[in-house]
N, C-alpha and C. Protein backbone atom coordinates (compact mmCIF):
# COMPACT_ATOMS: atom_id res chain seq x y z
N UNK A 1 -5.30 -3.02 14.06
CA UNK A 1 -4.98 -3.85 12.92
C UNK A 1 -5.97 -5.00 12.84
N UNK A 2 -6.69 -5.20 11.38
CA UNK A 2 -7.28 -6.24 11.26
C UNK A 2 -6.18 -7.46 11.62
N UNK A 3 -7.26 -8.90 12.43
CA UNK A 3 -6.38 -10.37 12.46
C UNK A 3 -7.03 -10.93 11.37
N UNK A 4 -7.84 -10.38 10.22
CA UNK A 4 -8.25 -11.39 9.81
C UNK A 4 -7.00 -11.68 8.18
N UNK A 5 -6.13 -12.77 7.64
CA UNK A 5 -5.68 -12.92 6.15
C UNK A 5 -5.93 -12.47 5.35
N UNK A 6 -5.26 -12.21 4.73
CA UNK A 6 -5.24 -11.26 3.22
C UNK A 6 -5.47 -12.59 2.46
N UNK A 7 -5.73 -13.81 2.71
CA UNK A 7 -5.49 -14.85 1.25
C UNK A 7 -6.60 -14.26 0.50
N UNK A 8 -8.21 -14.20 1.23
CA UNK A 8 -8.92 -14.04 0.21
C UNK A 8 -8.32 -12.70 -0.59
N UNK A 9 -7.95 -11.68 -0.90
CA UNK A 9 -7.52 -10.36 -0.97
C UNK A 9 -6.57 -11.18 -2.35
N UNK A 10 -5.40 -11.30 -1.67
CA UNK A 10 -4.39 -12.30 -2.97
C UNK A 10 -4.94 -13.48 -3.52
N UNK A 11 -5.82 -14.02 -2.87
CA UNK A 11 -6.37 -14.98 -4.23
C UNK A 11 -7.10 -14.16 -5.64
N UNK A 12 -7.78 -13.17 -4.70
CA UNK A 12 -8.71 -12.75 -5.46
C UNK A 12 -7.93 -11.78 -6.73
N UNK A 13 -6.79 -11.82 -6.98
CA UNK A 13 -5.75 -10.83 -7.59
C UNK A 13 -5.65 -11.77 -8.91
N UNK A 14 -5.56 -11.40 -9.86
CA UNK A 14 -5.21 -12.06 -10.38
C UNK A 14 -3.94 -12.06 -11.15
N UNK A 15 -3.21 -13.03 -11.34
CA UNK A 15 -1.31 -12.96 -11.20
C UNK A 15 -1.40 -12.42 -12.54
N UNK A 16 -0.43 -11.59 -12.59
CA UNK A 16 0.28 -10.70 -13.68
C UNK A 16 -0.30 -9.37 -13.91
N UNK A 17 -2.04 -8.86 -13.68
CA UNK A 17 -2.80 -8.38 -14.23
C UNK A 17 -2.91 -7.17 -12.86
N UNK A 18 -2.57 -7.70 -11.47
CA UNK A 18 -3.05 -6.94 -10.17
C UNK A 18 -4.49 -6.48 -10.33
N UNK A 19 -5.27 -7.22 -11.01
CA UNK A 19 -6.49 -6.90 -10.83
C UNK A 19 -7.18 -7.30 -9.96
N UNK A 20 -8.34 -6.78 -8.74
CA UNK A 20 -9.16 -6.76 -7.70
C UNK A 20 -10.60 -7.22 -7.40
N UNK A 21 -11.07 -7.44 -6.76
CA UNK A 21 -12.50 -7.25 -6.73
C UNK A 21 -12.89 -5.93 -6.43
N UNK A 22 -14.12 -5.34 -7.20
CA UNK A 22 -14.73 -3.91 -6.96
C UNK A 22 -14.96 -3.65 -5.55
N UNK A 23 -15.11 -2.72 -5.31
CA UNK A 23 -15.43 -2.07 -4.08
C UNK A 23 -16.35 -1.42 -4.11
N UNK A 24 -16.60 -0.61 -3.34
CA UNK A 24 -17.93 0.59 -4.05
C UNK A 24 -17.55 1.78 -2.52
N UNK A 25 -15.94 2.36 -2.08
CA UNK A 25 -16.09 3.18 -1.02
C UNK A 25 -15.67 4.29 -2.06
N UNK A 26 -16.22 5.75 -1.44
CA UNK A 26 -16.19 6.76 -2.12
C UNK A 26 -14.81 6.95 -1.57
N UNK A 27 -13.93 8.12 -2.32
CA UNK A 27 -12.63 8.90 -2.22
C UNK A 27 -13.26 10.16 -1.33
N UNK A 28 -13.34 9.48 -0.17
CA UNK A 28 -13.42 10.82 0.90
C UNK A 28 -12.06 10.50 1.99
N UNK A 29 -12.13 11.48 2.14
CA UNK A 29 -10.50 11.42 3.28
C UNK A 29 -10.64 12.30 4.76
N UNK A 30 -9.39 12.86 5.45
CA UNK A 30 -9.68 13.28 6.72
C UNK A 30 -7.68 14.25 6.22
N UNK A 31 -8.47 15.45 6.69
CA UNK A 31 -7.24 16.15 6.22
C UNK A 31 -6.18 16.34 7.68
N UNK A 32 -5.27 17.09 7.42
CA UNK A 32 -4.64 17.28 8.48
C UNK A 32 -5.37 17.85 10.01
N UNK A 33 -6.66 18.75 9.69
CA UNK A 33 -7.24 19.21 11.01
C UNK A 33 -8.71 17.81 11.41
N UNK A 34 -8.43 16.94 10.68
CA UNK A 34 -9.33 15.81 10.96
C UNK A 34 -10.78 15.97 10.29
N UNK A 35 -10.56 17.12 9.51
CA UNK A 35 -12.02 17.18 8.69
C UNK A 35 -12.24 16.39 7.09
N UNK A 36 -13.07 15.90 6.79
CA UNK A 36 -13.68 14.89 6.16
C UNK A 36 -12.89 16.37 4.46
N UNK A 37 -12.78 15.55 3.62
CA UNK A 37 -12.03 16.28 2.18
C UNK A 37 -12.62 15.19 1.11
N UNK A 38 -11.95 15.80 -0.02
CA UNK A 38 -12.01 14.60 -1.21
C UNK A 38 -10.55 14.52 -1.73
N UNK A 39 -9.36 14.97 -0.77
CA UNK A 39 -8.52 15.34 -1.80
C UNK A 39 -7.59 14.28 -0.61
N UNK A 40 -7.80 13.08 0.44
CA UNK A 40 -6.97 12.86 0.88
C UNK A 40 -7.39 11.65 1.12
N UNK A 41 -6.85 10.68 1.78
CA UNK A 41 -7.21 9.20 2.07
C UNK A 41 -7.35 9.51 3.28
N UNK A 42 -8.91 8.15 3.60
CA UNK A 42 -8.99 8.42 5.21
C UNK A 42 -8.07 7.22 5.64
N UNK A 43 -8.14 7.69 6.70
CA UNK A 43 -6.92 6.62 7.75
C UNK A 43 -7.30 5.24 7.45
N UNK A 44 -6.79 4.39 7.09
CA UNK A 44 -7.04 3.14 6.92
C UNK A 44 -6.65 1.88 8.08
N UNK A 45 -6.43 0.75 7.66
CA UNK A 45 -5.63 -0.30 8.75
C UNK A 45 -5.11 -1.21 7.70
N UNK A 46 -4.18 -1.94 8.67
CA UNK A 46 -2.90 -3.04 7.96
C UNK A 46 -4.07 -4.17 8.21
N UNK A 47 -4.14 -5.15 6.85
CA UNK A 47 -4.70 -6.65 7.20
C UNK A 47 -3.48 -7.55 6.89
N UNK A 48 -2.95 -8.18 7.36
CA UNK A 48 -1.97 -9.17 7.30
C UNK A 48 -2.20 -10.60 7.36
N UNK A 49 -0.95 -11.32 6.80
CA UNK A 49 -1.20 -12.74 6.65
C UNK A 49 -0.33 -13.23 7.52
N UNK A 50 0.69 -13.07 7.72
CA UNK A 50 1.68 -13.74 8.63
C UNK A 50 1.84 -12.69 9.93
N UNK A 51 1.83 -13.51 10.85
CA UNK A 51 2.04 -12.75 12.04
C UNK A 51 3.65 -13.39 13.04
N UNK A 52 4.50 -12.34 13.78
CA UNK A 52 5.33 -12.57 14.48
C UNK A 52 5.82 -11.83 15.32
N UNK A 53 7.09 -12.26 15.98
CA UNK A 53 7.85 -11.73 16.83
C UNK A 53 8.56 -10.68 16.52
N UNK A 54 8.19 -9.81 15.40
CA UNK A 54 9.68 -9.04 15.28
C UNK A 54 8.86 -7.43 14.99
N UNK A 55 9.97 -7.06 14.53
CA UNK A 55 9.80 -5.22 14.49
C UNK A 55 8.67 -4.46 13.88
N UNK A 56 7.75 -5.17 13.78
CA UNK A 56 6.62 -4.64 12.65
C UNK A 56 6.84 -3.44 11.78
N UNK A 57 6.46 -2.74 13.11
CA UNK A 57 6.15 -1.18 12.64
C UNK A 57 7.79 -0.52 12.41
N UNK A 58 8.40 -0.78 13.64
CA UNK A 58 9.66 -0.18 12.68
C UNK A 58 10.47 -0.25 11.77
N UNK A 59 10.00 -1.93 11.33
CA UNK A 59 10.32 -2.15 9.65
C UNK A 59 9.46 -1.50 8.99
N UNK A 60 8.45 -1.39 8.98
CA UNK A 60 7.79 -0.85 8.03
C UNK A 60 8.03 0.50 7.95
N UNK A 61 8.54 1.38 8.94
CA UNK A 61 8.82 2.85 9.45
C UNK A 61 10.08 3.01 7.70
N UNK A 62 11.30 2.14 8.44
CA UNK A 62 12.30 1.98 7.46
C UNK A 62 11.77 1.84 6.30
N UNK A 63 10.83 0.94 5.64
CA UNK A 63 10.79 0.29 4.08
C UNK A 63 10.49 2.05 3.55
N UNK A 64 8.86 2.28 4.50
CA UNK A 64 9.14 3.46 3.91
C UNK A 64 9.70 4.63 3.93
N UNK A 65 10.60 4.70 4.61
CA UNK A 65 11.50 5.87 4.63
C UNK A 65 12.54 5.63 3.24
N UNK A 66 12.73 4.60 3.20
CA UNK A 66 13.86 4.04 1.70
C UNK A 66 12.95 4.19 0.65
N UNK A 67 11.58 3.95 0.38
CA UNK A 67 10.95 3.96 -0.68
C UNK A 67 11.33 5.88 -0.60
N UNK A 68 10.68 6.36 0.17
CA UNK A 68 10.85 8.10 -0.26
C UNK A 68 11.91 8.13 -0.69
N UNK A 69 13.15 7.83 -0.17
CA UNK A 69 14.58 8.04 -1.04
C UNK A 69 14.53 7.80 -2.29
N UNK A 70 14.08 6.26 -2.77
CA UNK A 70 13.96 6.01 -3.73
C UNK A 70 13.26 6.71 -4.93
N UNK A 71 11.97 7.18 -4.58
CA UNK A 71 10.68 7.73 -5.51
C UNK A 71 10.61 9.38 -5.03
N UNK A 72 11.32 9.77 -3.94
CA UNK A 72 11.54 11.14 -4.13
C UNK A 72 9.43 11.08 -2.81
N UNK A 73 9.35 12.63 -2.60
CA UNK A 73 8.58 12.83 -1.73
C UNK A 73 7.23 13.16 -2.28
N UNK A 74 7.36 13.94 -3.07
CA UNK A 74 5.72 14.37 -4.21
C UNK A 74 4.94 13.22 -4.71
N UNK A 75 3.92 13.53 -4.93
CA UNK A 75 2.87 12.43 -5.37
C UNK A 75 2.68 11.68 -6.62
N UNK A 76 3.12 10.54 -6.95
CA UNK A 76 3.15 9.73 -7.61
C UNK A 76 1.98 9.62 -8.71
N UNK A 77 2.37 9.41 -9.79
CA UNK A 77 1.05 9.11 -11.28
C UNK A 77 0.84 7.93 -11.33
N UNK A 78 0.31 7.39 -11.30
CA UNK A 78 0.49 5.66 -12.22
C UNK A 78 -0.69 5.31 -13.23
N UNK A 79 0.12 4.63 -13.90
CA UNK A 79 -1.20 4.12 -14.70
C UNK A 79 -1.80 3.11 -14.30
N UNK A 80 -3.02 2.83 -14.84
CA UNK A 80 -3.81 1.79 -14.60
C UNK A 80 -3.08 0.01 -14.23
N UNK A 81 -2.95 -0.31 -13.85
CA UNK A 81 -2.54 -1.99 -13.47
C UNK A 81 -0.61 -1.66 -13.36
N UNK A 82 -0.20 -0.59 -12.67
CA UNK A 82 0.86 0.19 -12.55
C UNK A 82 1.15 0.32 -10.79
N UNK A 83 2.65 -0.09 -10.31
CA UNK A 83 2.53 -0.34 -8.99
C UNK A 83 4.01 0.38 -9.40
N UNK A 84 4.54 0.95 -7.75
CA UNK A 84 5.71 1.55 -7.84
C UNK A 84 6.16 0.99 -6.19
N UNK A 85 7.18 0.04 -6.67
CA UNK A 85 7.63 -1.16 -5.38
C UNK A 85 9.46 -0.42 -4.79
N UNK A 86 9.53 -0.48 -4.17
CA UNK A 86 10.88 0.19 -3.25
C UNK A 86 11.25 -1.12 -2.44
N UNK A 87 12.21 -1.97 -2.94
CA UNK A 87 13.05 -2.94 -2.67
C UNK A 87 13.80 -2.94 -1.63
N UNK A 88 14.08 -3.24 0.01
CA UNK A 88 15.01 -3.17 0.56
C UNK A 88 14.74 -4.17 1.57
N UNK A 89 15.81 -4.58 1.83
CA UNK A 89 15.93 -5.36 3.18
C UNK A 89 15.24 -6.49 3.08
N UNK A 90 15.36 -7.18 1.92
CA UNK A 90 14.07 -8.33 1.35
C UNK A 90 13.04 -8.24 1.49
N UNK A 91 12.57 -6.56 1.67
CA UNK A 91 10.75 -6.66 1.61
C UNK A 91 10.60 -5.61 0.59
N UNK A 92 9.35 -5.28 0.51
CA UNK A 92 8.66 -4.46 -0.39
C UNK A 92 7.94 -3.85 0.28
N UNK A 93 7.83 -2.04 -0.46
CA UNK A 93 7.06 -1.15 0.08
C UNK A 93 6.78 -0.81 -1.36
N UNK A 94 4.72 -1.06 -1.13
CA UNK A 94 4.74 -0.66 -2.86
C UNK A 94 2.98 0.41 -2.82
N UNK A 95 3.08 1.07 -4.01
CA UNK A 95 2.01 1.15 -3.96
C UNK A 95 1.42 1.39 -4.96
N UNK A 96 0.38 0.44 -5.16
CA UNK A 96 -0.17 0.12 -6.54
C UNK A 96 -1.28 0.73 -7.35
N UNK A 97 -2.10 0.97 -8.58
CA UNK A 97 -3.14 1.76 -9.45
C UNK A 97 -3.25 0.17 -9.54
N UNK A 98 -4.46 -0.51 -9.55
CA UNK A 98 -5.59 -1.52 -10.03
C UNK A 98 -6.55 -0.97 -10.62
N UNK A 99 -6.55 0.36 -10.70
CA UNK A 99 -8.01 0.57 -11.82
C UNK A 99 -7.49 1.14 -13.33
N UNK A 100 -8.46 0.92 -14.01
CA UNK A 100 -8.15 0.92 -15.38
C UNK A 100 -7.18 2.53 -16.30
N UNK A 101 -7.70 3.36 -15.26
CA UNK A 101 -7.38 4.82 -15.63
C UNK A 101 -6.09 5.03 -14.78
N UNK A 102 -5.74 6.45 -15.27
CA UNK A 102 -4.59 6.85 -14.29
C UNK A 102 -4.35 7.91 -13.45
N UNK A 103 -4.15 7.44 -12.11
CA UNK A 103 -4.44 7.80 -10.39
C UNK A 103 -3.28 8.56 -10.38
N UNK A 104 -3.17 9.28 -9.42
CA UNK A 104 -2.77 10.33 -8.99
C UNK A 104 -2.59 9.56 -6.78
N UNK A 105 -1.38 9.11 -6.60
CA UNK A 105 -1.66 9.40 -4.97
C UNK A 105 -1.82 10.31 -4.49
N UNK A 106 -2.80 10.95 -3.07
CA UNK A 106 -3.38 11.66 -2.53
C UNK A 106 -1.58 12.32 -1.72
N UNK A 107 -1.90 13.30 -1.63
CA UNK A 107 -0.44 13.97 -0.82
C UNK A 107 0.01 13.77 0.28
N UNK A 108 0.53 13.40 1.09
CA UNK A 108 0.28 12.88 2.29
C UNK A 108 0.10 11.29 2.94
N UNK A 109 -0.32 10.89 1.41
CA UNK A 109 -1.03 9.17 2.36
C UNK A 109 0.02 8.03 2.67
N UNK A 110 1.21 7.94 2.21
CA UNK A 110 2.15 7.63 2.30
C UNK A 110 2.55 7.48 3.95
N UNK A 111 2.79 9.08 4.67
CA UNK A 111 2.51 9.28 6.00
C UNK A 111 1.81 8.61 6.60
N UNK A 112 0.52 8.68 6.17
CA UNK A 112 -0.57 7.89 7.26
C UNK A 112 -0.23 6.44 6.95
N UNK A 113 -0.06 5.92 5.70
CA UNK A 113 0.31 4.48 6.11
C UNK A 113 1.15 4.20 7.00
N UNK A 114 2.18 4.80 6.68
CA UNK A 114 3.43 4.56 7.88
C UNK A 114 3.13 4.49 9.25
N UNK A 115 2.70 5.49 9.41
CA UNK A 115 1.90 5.84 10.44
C UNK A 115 1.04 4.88 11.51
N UNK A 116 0.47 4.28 10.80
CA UNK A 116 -0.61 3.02 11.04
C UNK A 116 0.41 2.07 11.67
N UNK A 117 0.57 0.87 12.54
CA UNK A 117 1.10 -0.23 12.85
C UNK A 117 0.50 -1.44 12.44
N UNK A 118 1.40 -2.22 12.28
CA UNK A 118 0.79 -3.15 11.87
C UNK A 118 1.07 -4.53 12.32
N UNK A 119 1.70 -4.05 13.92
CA UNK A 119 2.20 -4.89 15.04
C UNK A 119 3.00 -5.48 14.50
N UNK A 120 2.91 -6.96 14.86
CA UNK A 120 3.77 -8.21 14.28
C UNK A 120 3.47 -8.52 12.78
N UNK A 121 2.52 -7.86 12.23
CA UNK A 121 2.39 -8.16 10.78
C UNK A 121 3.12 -8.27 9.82
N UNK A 122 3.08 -9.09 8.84
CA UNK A 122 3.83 -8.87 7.18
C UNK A 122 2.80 -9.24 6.43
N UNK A 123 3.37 -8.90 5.15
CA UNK A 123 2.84 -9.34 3.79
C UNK A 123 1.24 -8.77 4.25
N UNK A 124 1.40 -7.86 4.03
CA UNK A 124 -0.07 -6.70 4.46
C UNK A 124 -0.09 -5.90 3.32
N UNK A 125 -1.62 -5.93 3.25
CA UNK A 125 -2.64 -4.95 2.29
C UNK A 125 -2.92 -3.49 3.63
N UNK A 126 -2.75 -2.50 2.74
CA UNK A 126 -3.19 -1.07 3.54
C UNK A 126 -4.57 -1.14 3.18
N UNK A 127 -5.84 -1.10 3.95
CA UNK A 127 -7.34 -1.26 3.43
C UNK A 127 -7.47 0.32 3.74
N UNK A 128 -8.19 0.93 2.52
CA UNK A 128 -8.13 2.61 3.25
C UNK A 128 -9.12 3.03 1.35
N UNK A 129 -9.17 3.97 1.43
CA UNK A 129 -9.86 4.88 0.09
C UNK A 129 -9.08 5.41 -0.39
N UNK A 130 -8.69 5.63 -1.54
CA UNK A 130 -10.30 5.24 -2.37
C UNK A 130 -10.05 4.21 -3.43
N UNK A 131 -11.01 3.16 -3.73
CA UNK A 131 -10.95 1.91 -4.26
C UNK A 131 -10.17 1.74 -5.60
N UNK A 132 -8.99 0.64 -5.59
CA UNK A 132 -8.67 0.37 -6.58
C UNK A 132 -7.30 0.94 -6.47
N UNK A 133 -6.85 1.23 -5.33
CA UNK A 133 -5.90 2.01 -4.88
C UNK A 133 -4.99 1.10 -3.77
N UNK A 134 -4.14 0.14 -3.06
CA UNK A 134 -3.27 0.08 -2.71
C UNK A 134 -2.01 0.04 -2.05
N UNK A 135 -1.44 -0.18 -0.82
CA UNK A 135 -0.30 -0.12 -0.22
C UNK A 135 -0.06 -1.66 -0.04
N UNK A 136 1.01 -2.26 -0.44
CA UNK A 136 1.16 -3.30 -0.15
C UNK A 136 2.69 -3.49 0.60
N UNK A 137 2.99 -4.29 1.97
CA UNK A 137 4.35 -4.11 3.02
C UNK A 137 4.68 -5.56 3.04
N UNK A 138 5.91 -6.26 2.12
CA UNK A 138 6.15 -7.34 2.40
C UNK A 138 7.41 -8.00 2.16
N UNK A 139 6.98 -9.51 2.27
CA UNK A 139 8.88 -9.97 2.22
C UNK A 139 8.63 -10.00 0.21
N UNK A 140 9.90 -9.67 0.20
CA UNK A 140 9.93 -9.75 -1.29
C UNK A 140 9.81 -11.02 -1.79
N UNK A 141 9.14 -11.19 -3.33
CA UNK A 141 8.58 -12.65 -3.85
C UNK A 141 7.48 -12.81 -3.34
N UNK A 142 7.00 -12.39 -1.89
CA UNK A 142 5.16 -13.41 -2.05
C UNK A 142 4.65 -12.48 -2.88
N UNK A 143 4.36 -11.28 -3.58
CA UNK A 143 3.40 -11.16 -4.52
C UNK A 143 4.30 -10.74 -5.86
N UNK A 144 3.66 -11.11 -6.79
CA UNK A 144 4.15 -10.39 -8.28
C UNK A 144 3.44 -9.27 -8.88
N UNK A 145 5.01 -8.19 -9.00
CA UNK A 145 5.03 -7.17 -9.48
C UNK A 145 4.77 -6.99 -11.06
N UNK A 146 3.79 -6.98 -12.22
CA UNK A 146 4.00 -6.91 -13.08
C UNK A 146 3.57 -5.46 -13.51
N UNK A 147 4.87 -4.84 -14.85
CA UNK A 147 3.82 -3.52 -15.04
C UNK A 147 4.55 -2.57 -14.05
N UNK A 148 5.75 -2.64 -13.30
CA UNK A 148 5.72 -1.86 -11.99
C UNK A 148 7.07 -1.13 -11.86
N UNK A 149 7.42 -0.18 -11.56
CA UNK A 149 8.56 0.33 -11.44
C UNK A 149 9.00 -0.10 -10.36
N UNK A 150 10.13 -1.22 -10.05
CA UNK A 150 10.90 -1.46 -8.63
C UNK A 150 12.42 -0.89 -9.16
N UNK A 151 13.02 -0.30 -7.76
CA UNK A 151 13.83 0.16 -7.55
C UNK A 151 14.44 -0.55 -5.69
N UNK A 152 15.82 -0.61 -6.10
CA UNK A 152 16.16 -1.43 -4.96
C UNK A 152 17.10 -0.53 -4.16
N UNK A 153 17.09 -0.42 -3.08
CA UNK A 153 18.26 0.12 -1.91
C UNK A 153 19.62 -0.10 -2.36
């Protein structure tokens, strides 16, 4: 897990719009036998802002296990500046489209976020491919959802 803050990351957002700074990483991924694809996200890492004493990863295990309840298991559409947030336990498991067109999540990537730890972390950005793309794990209220389908536990 990155130690370094997400502020620059959320400053750089701009409120209502979830718009980003560009990136420039290609949509290459690592499939289930570990070979390089275009059809999957490669493994990424949690960057976080607040750090502590408590359950990291197995909150985050939970948020997203409730978001699948919530949004069902198949791969998600969104449109452009379009986030789909799963409400529980006063945090958020979301995952957002910042680019102008409309994305398709990769099958699977959901898993690998989970997957990932993110120790003592909260209020974490998933950094991973492909750009303009999204996982955000936090206490509910530090960021605004606009544009977004939330659904609560």
């Amino acid at each position: 897990m990155k130690i370094t803050p997400i502020i620059t990351f959320l400053a750089a957002i701009t409120p209502g719009t979830m718009s980003a700074p560009a990136t420039n990483r290609t949509a290459e991924g690592i499939n289930a036998l570990g070979f390089l694809t275009k059809r999957q996200a490669v493994r990424g890492d949690w960057t976080c802002q607040f750090f502590f004493d408590g359950s990291g990863h197995d909150a985050l295990r939970a948020d997203h296990a409730a978001f699948n309840r919530l949004f069902g298991g198949p791969r998600l559409t969104a449109h452009g500046g379009q986030c789909y947030v799963g409400r529980c336990n006063g945090r958020n498991f979301a995952w957002c489209n910042i680019a102008s067109n409309t994305r398709s999540k990769y099958s699977n990537q959901r898993n690998l976020v989970a997957d990932t730890n993110p120790y003592s972390g909260i209020n974490c950005v998933y950094d991973y491919m492909p750009a303009y793309e999204y996982y955000w794990w936090g206490w509910e209220g530090a960021l605004r959802f606009d544009n977004s389908d939330i659904r609560r536990c």
